[in-house]
N, C-alpha and C. Protein backbone atom coordinates (compact mmCIF):
# COMPACT_ATOMS: atom_id res chain seq x y z
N UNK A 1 -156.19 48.58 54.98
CA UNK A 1 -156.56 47.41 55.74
C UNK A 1 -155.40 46.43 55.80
N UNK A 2 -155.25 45.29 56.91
CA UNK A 2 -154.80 44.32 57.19
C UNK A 2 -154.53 43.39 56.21
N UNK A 3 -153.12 42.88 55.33
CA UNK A 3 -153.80 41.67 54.59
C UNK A 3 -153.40 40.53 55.56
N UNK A 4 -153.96 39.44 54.88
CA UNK A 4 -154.37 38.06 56.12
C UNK A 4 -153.49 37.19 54.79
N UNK A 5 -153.34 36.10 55.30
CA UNK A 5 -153.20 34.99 54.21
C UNK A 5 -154.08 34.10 54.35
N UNK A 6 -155.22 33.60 53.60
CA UNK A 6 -156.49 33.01 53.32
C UNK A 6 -156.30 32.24 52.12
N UNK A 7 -156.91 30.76 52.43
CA UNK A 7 -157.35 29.58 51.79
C UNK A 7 -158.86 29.54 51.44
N UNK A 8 -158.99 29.80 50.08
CA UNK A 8 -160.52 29.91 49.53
C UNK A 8 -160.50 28.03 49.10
N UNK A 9 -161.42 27.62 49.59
CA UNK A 9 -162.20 26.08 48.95
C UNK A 9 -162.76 26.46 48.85
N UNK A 10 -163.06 26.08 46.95
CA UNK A 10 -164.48 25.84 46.02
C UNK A 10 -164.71 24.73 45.51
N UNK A 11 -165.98 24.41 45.45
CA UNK A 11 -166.47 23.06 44.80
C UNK A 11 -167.33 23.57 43.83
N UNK A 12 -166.79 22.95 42.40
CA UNK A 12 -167.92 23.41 41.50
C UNK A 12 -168.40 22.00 41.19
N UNK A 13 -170.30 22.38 41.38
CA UNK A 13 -170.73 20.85 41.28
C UNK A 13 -171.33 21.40 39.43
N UNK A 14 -171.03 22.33 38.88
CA UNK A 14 -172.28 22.37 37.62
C UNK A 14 -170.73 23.08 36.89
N UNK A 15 -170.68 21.63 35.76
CA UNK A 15 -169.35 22.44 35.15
C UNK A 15 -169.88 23.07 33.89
N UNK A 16 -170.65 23.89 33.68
CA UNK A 16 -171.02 24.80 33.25
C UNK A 16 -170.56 26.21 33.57
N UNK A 17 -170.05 26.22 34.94
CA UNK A 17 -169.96 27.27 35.90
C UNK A 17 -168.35 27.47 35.72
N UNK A 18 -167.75 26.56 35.27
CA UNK A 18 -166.04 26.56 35.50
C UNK A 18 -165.79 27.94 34.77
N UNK A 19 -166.71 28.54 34.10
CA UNK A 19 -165.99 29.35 33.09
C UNK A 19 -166.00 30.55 33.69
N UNK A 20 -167.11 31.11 34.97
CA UNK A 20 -167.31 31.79 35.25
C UNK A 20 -166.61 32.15 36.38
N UNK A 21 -166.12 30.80 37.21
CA UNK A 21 -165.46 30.77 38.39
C UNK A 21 -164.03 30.95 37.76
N UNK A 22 -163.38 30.91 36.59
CA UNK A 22 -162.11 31.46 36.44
C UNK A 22 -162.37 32.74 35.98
N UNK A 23 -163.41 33.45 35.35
CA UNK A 23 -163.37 34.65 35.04
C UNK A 23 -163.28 35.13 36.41
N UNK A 24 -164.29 34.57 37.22
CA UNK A 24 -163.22 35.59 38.94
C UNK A 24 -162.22 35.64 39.52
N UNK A 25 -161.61 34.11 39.31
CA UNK A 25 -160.43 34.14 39.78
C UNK A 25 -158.87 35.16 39.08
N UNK A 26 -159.70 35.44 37.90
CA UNK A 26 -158.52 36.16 36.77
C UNK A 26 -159.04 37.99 37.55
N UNK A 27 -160.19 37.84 38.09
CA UNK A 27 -160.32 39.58 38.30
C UNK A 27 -159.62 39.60 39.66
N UNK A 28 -159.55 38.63 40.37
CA UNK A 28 -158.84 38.72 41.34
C UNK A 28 -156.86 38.29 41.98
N UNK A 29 -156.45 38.20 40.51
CA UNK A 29 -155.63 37.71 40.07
C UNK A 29 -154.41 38.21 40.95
N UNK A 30 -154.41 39.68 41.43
CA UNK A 30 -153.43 40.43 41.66
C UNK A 30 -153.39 39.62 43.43
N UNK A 31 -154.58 39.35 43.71
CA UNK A 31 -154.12 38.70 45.40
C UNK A 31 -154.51 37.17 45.63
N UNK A 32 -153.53 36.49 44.40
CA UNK A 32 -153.66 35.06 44.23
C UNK A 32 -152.24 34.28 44.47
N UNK A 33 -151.69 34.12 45.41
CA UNK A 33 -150.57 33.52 45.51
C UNK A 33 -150.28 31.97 44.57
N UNK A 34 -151.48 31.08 44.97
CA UNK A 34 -151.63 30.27 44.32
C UNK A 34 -152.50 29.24 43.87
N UNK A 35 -152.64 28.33 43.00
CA UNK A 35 -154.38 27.52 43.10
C UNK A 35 -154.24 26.22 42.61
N UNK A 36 -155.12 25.52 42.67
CA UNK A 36 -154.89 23.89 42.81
C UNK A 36 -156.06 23.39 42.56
N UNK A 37 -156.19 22.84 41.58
CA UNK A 37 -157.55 22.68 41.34
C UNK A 37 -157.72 20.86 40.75
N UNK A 38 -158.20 20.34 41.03
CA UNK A 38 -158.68 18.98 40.95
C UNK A 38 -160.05 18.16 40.82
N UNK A 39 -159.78 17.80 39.06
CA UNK A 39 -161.37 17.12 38.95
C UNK A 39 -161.66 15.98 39.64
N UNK A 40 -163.04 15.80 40.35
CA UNK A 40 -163.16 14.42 41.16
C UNK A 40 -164.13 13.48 40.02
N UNK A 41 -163.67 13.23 38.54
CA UNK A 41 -164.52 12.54 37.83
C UNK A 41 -165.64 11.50 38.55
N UNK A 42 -165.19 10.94 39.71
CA UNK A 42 -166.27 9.87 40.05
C UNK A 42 -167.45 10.52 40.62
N UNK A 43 -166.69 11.87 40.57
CA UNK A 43 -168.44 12.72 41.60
C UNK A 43 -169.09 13.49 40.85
N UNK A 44 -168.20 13.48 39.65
CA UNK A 44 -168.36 14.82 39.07
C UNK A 44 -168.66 16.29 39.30
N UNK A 45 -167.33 16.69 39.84
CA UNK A 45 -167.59 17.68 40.45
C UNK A 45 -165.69 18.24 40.67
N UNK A 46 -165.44 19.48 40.42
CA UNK A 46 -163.94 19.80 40.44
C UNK A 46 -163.81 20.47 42.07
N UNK A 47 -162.61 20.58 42.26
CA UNK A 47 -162.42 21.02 43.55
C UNK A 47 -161.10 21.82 43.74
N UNK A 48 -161.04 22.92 43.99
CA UNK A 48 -159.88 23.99 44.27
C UNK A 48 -159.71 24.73 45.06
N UNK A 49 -158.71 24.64 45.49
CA UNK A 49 -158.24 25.46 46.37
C UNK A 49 -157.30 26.70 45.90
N UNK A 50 -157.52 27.78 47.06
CA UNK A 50 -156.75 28.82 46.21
C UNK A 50 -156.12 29.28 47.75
N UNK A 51 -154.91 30.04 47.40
CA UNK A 51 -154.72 30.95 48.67
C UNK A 51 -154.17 32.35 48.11
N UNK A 52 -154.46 32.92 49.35
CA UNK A 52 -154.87 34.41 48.72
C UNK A 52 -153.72 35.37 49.66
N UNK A 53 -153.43 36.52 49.26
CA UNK A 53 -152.93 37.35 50.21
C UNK A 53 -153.63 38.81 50.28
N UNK A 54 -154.58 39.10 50.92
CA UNK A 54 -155.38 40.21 50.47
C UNK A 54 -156.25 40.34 52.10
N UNK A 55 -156.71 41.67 51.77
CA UNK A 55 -157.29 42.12 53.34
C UNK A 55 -158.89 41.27 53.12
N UNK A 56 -159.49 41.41 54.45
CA UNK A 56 -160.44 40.07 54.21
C UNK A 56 -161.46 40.95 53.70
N UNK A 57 -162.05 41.68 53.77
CA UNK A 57 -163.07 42.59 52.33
C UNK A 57 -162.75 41.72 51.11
N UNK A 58 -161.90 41.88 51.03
CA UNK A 58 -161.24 41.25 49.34
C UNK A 58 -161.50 39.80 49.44
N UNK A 59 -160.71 39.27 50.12
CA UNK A 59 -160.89 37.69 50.08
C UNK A 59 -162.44 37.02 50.63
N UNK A 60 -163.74 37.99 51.16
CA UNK A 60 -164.88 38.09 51.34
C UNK A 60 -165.86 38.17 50.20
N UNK A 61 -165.66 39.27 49.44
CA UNK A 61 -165.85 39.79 48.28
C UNK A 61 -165.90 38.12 46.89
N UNK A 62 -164.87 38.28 46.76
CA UNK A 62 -164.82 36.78 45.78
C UNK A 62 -165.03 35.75 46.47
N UNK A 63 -165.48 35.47 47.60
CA UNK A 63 -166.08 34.01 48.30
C UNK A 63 -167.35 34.19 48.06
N UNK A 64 -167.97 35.66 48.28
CA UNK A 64 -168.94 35.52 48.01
C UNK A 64 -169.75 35.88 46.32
N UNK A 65 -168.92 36.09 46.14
CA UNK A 65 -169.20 35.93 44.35
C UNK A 65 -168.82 34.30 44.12
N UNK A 66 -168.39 34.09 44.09
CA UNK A 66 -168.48 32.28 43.89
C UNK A 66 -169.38 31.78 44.61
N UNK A 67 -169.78 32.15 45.62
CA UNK A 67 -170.85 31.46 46.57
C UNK A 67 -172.33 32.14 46.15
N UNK A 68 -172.42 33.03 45.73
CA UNK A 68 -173.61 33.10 44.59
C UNK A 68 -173.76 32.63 43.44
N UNK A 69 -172.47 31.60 42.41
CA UNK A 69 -172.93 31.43 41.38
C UNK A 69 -173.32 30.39 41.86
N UNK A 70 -174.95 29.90 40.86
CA UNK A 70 -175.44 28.32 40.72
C UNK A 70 -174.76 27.32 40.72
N UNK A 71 -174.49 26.20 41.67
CA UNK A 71 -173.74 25.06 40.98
C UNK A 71 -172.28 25.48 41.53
N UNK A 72 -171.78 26.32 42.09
CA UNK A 72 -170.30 26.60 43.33
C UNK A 72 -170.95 26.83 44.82
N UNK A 73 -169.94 26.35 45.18
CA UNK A 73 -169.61 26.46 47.16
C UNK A 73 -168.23 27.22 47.23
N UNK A 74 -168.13 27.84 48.23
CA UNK A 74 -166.81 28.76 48.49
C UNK A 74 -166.92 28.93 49.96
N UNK A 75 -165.62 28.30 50.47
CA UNK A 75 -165.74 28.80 51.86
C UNK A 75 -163.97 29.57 52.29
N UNK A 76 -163.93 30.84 52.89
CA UNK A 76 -162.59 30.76 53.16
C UNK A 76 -162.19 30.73 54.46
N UNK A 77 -160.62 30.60 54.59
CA UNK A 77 -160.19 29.95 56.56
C UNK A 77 -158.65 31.20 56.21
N UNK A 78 -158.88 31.72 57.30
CA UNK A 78 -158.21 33.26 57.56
C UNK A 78 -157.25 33.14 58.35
N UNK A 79 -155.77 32.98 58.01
CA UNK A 79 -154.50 33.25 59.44
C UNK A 79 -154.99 33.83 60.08
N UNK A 80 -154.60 33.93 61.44
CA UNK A 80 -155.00 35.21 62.84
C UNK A 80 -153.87 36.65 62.56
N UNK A 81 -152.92 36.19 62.11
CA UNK A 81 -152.34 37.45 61.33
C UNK A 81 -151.82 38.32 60.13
């Protein structure tokens, strides 16, 4: 398959969940260019961004495993090439 270069935003509102949302990000480690992650203490709630280099199955795959855990949002935005 195609790889794309893709920007995953996650919001974790239940930091309970942080532990689980880096255990994915570590299984997906090999198509992680880079990540940025920032607590919004006044909202309580962290916020990261990641970008990815991987065919979109892959970068689908872990959006939607973060977007099933309780308490995360994951959305990703896909180059056209």
């Amino acid at each position: 398959m195609d790889r794309r270069i893709a920007i995953l935003g996650i919001i974790v509102e239940d930091m309970d969940r942080v532990e689980r949302v880096n255990e994915l990000l570590h299984e997906y480690r090999e198509y992680i260019v880079g990540r940025m992650g920032m607590p919004y203490r006044e909202r309580g709630v962290s916020v990261i961004s990641v970008v990815m280099d991987a065919d979109t199955n892959t970068v689908s795959a872990l959006s939607g495993k973060l977007g099933m855990t309780p308490g995360v949002s994951a959305k990703a935005v896909y180059s056209k090439t």
